[in-house]
Protein backbone atom coordinates (compact mmCIF):
# COMPACT_ATOMS: atom_id res chain seq x y z
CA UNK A 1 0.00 0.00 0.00
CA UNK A 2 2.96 2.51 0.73
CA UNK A 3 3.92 1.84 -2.76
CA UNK A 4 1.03 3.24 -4.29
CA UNK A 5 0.79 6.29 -2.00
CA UNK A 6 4.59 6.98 -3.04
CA UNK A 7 3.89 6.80 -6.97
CA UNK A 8 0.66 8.73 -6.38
CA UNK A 9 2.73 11.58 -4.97
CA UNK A 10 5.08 11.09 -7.34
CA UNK A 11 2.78 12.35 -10.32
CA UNK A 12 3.90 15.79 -11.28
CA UNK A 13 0.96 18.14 -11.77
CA UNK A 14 -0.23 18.81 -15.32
CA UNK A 15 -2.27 20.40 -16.71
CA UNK A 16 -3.94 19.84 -20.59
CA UNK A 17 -3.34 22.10 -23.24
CA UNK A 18 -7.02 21.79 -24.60
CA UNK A 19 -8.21 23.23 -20.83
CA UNK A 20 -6.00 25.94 -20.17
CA UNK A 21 -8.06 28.73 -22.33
CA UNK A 22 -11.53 28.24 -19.95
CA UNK A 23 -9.17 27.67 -16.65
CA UNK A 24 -7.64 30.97 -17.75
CA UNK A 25 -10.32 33.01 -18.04
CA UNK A 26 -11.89 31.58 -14.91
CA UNK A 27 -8.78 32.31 -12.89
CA UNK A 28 -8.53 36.42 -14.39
CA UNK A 29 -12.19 36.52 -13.20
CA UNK A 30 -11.81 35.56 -9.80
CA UNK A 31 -8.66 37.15 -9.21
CA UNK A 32 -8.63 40.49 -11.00
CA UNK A 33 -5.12 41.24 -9.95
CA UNK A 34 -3.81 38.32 -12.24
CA UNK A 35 -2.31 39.07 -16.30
CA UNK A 36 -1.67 37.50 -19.37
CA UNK A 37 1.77 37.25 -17.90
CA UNK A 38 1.28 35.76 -14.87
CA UNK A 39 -1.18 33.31 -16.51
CA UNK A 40 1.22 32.68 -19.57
CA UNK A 41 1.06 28.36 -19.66
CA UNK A 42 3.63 26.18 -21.86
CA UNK A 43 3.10 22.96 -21.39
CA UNK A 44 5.79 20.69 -19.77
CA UNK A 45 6.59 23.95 -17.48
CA UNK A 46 3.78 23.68 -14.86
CA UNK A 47 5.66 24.30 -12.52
CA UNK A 48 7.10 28.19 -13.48
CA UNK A 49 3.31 28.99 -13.74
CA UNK A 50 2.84 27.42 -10.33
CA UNK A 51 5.68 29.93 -9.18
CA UNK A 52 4.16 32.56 -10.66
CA UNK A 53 0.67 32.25 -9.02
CA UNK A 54 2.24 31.62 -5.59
CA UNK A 55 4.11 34.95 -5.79
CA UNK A 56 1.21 36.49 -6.92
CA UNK A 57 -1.64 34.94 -4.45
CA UNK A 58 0.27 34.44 -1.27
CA UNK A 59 -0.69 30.69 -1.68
CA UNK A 60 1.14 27.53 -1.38
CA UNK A 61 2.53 25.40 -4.04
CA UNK A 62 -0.76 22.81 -3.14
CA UNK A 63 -3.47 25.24 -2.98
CA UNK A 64 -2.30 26.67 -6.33
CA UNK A 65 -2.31 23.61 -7.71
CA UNK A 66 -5.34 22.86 -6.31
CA UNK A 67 -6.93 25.78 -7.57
CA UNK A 68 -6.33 25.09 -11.18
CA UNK A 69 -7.39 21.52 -11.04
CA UNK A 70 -11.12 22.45 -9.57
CA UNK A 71 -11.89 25.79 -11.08
């Protein structure tokens, strides 16, 4: 059972290519302080958008991450 808990958390966080237009636009609505630059997504680089959100929100690494995969 510890095996699948450690491959679980070691699933980096993704996010789909096809999604990130409606997440976008959701995200500038709710937070009104966020740009085009801050929301600027290439795939395989999750994580410098991650950064960038965390700087910008005052929010952890998780609840950014959580934030982009329920919005």
């Amino acid at each position: 059972m510890d095996t699948v808990k450690t491959a679980a958390a070691a699933t980096p966080f993704a996010i789909a290519d096809n999604t990130w237009s409606a997440t976008k636009t959701k995200l500038k609505g709710k937070f009104t302080q966020l740009t085009d630059t801050d929301l600027h997504f290439v795939a395989g680089k999750e994580s410098e958008l991650v950064a960038r959100l965390q700087t910008k929100l005052h929010k952890s690494e998780a609840e950014v991450q959580k934030l982009i995969s329920t919005i």
